[in-house]
C-alpha atoms as a PDB file:
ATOM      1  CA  UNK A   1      -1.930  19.016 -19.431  1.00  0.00           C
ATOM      2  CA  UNK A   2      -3.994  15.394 -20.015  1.00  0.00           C
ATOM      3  CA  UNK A   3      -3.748  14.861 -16.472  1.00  0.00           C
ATOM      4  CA  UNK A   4      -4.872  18.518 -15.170  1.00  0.00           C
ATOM      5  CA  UNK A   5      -7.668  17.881 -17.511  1.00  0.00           C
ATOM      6  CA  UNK A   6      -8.730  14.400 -16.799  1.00  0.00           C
ATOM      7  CA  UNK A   7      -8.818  15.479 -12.850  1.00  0.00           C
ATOM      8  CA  UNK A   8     -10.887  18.512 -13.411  1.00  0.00           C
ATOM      9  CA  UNK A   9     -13.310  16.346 -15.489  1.00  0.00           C
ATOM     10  CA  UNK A  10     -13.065  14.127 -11.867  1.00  0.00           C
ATOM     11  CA  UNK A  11     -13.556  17.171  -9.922  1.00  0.00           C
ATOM     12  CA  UNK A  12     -16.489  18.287 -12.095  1.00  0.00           C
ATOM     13  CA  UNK A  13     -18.283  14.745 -11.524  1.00  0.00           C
ATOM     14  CA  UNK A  14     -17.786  14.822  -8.138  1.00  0.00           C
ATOM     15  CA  UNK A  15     -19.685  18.047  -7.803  1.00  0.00           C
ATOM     16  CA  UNK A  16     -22.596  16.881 -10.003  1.00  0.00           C
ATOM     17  CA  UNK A  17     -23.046  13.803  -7.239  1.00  0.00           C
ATOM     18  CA  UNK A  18     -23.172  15.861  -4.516  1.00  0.00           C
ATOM     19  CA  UNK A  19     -25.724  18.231  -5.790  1.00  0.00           C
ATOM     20  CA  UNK A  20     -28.005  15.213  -7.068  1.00  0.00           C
ATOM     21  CA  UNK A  21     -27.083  13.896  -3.598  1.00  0.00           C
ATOM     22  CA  UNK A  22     -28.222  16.834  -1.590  1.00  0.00           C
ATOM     23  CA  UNK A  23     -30.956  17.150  -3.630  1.00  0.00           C
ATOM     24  CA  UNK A  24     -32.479  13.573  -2.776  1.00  0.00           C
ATOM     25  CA  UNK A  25     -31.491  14.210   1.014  1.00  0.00           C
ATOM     26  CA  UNK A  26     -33.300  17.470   1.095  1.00  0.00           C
ATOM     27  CA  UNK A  27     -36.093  15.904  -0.418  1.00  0.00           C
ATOM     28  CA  UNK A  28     -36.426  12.958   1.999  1.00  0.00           C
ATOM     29  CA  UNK A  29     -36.220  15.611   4.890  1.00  0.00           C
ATOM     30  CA  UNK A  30     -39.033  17.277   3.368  1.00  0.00           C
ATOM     31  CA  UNK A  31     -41.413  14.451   2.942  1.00  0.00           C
ATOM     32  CA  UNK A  32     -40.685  13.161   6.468  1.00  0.00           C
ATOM     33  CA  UNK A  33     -41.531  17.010   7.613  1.00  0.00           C
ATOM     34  CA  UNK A  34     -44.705  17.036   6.179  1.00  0.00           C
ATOM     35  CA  UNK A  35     -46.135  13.720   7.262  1.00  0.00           C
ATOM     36  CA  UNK A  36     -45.969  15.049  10.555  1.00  0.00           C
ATOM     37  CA  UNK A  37     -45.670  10.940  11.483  1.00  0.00           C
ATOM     38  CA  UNK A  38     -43.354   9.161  13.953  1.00  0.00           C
ATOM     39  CA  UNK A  39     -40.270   7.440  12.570  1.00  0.00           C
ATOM     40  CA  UNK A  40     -40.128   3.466  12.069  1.00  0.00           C
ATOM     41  CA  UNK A  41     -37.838   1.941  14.514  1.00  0.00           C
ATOM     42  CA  UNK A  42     -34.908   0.445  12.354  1.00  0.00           C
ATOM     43  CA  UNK A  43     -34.545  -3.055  14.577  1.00  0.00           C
ATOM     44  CA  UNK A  44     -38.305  -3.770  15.130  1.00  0.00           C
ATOM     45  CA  UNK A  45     -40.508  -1.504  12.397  1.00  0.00           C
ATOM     46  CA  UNK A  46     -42.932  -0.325  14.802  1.00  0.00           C
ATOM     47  CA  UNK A  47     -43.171   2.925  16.166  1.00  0.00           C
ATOM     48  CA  UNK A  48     -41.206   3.957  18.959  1.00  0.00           C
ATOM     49  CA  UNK A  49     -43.065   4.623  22.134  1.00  0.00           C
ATOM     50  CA  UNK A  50     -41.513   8.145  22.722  1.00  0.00           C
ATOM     51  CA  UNK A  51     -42.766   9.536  19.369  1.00  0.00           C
ATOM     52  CA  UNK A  52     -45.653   7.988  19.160  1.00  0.00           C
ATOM     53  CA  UNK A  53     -46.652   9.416  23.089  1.00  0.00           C
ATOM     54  CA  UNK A  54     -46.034  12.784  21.349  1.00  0.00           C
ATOM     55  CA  UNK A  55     -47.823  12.246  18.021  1.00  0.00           C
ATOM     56  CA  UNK A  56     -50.608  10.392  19.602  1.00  0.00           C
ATOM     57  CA  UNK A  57     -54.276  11.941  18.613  1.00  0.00           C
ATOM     58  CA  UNK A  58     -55.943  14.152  21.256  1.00  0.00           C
ATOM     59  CA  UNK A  59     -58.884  12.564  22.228  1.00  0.00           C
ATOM     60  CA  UNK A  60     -62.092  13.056  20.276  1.00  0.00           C
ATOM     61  CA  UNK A  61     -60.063  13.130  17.469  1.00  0.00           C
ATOM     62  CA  UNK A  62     -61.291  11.160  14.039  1.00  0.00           C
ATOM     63  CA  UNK A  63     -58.825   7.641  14.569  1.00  0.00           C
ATOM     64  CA  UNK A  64     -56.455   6.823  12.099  1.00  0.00           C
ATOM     65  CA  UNK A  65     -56.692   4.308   9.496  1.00  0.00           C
ATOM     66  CA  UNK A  66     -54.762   1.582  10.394  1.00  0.00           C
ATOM     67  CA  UNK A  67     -54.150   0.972   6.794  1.00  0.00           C
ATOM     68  CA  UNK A  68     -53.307   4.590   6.068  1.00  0.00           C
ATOM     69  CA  UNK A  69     -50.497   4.356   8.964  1.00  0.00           C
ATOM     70  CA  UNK A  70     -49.148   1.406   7.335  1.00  0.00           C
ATOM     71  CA  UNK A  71     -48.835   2.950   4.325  1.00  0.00           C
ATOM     72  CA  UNK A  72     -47.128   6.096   5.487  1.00  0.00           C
ATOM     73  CA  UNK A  73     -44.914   3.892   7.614  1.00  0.00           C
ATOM     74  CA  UNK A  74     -43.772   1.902   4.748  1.00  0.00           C
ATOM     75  CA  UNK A  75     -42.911   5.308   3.124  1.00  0.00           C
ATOM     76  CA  UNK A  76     -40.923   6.566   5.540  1.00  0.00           C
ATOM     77  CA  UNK A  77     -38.845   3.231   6.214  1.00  0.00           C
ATOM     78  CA  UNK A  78     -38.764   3.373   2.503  1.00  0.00           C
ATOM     79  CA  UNK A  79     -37.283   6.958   2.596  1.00  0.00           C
ATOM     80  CA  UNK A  80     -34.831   6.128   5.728  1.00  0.00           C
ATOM     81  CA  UNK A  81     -33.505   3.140   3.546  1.00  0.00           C
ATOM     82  CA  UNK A  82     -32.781   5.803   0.326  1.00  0.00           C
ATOM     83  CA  UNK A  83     -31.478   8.740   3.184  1.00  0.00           C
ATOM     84  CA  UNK A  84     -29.196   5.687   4.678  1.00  0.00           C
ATOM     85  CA  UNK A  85     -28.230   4.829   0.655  1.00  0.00           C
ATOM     86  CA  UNK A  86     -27.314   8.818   0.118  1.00  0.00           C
ATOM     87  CA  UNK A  87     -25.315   9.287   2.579  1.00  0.00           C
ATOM     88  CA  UNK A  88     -23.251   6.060   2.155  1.00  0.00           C
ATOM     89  CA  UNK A  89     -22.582   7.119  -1.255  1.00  0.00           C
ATOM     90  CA  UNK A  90     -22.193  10.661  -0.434  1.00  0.00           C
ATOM     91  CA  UNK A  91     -19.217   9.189   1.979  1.00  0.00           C
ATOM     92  CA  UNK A  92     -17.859   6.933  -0.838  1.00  0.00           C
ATOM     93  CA  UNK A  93     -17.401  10.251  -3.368  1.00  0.00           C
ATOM     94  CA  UNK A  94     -16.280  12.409  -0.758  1.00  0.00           C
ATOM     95  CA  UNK A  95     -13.215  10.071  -0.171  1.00  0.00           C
ATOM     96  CA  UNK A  96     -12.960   9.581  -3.849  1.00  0.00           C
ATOM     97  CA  UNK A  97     -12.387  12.817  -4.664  1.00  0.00           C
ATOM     98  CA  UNK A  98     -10.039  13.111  -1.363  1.00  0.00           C
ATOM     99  CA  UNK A  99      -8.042  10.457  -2.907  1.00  0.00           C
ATOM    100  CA  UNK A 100      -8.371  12.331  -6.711  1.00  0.00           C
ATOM    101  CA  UNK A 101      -7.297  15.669  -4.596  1.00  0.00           C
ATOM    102  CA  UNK A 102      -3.772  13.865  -3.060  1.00  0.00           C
ATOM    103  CA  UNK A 103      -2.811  12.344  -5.939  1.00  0.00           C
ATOM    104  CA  UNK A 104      -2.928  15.346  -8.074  1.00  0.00           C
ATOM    105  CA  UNK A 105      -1.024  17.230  -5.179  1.00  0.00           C
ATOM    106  CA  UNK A 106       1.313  13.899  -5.515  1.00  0.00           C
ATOM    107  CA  UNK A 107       2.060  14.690  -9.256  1.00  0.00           C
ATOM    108  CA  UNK A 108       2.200  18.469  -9.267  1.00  0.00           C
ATOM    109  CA  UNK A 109       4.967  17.612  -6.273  1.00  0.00           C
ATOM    110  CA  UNK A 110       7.058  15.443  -8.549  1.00  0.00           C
ATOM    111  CA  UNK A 111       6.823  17.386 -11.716  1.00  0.00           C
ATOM    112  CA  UNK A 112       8.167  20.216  -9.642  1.00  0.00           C
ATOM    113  CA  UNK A 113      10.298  18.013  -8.052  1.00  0.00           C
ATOM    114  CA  UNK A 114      11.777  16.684 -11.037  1.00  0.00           C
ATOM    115  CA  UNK A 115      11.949  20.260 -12.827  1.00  0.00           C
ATOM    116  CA  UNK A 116      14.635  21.434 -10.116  1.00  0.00           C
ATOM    117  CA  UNK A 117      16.693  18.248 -10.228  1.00  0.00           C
ATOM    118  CA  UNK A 118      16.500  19.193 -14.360  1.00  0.00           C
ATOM    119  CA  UNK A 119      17.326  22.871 -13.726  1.00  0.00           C
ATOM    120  CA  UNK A 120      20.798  21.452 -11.012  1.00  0.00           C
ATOM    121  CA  UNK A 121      21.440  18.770 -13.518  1.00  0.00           C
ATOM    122  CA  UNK A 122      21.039  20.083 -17.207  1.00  0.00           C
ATOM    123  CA  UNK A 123      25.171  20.457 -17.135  1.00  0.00           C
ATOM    124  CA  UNK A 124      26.161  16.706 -15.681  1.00  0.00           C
ATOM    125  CA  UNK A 125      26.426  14.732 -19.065  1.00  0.00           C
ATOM    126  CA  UNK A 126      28.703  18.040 -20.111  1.00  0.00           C
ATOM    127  CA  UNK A 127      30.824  18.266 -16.808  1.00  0.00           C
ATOM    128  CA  UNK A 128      31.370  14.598 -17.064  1.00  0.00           C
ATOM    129  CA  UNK A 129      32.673  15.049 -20.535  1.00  0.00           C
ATOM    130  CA  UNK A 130      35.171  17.382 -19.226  1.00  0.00           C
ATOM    131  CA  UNK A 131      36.553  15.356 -16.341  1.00  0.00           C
ATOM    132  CA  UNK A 132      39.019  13.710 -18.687  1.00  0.00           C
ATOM    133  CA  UNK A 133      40.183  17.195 -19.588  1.00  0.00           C
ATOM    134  CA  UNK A 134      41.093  18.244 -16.130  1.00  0.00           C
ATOM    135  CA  UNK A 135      42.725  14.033 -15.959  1.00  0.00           C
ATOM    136  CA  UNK A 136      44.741  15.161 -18.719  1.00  0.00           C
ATOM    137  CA  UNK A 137      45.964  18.401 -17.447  1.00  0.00           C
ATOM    138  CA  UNK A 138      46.593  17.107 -14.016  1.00  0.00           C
ATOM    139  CA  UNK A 139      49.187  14.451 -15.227  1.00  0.00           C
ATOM    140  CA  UNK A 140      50.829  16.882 -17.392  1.00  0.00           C
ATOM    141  CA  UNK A 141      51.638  18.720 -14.411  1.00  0.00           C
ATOM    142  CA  UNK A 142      52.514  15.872 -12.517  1.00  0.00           C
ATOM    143  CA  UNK A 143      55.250  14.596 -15.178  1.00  0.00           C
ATOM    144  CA  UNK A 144      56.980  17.551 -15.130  1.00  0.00           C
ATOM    145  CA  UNK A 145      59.317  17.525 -12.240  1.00  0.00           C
ATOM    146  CA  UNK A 146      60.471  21.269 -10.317  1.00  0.00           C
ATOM    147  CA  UNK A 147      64.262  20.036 -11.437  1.00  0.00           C
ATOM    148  CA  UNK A 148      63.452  20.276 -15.199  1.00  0.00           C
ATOM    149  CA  UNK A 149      61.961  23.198 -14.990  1.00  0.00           C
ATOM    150  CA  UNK A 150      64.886  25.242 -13.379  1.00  0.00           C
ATOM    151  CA  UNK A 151      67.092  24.851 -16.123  1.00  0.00           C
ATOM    152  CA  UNK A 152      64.125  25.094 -19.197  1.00  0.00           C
ATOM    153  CA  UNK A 153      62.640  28.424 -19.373  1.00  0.00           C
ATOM    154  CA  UNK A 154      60.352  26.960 -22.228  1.00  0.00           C
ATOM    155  CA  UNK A 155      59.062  24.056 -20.396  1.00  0.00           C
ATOM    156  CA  UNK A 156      58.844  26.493 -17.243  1.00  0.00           C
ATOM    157  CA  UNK A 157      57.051  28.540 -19.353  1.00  0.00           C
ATOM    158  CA  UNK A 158      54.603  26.396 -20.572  1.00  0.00           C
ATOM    159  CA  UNK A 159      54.155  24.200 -16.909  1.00  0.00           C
ATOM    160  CA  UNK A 160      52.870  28.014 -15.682  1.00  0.00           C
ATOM    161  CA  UNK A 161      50.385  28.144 -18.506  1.00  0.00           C
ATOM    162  CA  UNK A 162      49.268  24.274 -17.985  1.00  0.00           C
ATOM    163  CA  UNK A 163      48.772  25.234 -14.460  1.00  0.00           C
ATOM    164  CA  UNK A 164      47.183  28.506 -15.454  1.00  0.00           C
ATOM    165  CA  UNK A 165      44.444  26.559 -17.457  1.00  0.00           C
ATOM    166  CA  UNK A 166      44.099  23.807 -14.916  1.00  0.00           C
ATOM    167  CA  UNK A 167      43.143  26.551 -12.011  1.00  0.00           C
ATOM    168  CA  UNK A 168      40.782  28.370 -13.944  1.00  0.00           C
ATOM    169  CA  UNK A 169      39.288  25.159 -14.962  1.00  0.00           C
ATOM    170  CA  UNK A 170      38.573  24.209 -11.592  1.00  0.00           C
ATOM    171  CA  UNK A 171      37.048  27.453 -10.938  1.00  0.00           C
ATOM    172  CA  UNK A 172      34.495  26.894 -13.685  1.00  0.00           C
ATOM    173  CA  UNK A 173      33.875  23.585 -12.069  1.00  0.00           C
ATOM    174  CA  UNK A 174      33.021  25.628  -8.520  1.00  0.00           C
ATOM    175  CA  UNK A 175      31.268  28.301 -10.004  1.00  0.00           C
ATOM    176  CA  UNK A 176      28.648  25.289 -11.156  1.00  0.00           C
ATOM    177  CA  UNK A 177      29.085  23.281  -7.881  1.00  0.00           C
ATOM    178  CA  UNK A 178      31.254  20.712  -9.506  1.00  0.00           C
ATOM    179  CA  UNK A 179      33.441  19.437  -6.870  1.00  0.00           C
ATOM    180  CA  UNK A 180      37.208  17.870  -7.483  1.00  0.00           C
ATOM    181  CA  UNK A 181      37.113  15.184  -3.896  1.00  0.00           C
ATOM    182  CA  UNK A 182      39.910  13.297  -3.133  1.00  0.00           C
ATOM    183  CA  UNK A 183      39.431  11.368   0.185  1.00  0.00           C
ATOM    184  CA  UNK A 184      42.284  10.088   1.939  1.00  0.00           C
ATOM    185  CA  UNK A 185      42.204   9.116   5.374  1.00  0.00           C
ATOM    186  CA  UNK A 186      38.542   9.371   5.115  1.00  0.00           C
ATOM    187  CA  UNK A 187      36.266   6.338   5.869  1.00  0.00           C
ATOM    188  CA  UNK A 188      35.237   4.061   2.221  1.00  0.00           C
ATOM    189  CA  UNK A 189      31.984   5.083   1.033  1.00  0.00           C
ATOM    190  CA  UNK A 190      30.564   3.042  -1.793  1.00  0.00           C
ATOM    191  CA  UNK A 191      28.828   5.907  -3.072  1.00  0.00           C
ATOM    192  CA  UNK A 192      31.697   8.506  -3.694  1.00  0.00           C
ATOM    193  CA  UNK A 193      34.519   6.140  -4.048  1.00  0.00           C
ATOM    194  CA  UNK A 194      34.990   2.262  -5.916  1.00  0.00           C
ATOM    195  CA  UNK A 195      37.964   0.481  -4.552  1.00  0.00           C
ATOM    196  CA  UNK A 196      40.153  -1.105  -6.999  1.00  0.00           C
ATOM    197  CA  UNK A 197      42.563  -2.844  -4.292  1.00  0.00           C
ATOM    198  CA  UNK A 198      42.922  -3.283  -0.604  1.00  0.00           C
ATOM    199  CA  UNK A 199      45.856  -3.847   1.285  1.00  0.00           C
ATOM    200  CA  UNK A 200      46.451  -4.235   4.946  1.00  0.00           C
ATOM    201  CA  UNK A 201      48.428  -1.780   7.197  1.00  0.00           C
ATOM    202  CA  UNK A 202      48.079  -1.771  11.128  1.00  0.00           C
ATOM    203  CA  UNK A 203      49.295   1.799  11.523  1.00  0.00           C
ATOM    204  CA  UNK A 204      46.006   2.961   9.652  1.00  0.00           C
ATOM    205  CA  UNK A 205      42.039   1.939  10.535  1.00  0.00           C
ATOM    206  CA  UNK A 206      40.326  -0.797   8.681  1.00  0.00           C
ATOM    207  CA  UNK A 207      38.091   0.260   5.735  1.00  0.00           C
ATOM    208  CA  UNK A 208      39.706   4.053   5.277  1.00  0.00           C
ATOM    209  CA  UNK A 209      41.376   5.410   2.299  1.00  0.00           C
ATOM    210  CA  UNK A 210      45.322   5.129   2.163  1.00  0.00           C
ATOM    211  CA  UNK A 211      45.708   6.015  -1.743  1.00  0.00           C
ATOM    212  CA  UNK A 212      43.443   7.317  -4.598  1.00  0.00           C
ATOM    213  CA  UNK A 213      44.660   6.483  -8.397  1.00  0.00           C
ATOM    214  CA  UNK A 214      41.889   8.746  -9.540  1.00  0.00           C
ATOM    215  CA  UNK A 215      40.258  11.561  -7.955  1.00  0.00           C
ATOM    216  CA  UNK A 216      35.682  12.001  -8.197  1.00  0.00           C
ATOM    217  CA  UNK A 217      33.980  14.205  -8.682  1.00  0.00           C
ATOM    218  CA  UNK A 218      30.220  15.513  -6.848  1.00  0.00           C
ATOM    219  CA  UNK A 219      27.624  17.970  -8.623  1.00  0.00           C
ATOM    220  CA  UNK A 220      25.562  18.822  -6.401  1.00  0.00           C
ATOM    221  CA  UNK A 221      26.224  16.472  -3.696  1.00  0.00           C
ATOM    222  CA  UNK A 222      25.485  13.403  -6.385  1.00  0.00           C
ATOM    223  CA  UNK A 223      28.482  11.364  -7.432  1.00  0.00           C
ATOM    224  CA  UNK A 224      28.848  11.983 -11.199  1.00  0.00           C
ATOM    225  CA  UNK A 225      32.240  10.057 -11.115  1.00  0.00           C
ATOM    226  CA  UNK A 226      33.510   7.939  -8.048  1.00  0.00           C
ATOM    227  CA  UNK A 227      37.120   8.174  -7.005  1.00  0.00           C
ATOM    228  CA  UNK A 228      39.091   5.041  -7.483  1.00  0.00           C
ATOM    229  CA  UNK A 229      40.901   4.217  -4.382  1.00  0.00           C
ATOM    230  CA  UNK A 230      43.009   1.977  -2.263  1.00  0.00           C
ATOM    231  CA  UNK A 231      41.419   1.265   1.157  1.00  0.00           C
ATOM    232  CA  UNK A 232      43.005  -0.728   4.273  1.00  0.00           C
ATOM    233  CA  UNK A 233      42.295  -3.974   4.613  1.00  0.00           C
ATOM    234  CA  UNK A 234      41.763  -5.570   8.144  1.00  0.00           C
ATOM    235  CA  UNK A 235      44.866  -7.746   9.210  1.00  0.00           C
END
């Protein structure tokens, strides 16, 4: 809001100078229309031979006063100087408020920038929290072995409801984009996965995964938990 403000104050400025701007500049075209007189040359001051061929009086005509020449001379140099001055700083707000333009287009790009990464992201502190849930549910099924469970309706029983709750767990986790990755075979990447020990094996390629203790998790394609792995060491 401060900052939408604050550039429209900018903006507003900005016009203001190039009104008073176009003001002087129409003003200095006007005077140099009406003295009907030959420009100054910039290098030398004098008039240049050109004009002055075309402006010269028809003969018979009343001369001019030398002194009167000067004087509108002086004007006009005096006039080209302030035209020159104008336009300089007619250049120097124009890129000003080019500059005030790209930056606001800058910020209204990151605020909306930063308002979808908010809308993708609102659930990661939550989804984290609930990684240790799925840990937890995952071992349980891993302790139980198929042997026990032939011979124990009850724990059969309850292994199909673990797994039950597991499953649909993971489906929540989908539905929001929360992927379950467990990468072995696949090349180490310090981003998605944190090695915890590396041992060497010449049947498998130096640097790839061979064993992951615990699995990580993306959202959204950003690592909210790496996977800790074992990865191949070079021999």
């Amino acid at each position: 809001g401060s900052g939408i403000i604050a550039e429209y104050g900018e903006f507003q400025t900005f016009q203001h100078y190039f009104k008073q701007i176009n003001l002087s500049m129409q003003s200095v075209a006007r005077v140099l229309l009406r003295s009907r007189l030959p420009l100054c040359s910039s290098s030398s001051g004098r008039l240049l031979s050109s004009e002055a061929n075309a402006d010269a009086p028809e003969e018979g005509a009343a001369p001019i006063d030398p002194a009167v020449l000067k004087e509108k001379d002086a004007e006009i140099a005096a006039l080209q100087e302030k035209l020159a001055s104008e336009r300089k700083l007619l250049t120097e707000m124009k890129d000003r408020y080019l500059r005030a333009l790209a930056d606001g287009e800058n910020v209204r790009n990151r605020a909306k920038r930063e308002l979808e990464d908010s809308k993708v992201y609102s659930i990661q502190s939550f989804a984290k929290d609930l990684l240790p849930v799925s840990d937890v549910l995952e071992k349980a099924l891993e302790s139980v072995k198929e042997e026990d469970r032939q011979g124990n309706a009850t724990l059969s029983n309850l292994h199909e409801g673990v797994t039950l709750t597991y499953n649909q767990l993971h489906q929540v986790f989908k539905r929001h984009n929360l992927i379950k990755i467990e990468p072995i075979d696949e090349e180490f990447d310090p981003v998605y996965h944190e090695a915890m020990f590396q041992v060497p094996d010449p049947e498998k390629t130096p640097g790839t995964i061979f064993s992951v203790i615990q699995s990580g998790y993306i959202l959204q394609s950003r690592s909210i938990r790496p996977a800790k792995v074992g990865v191949v060491k070079e021999t």
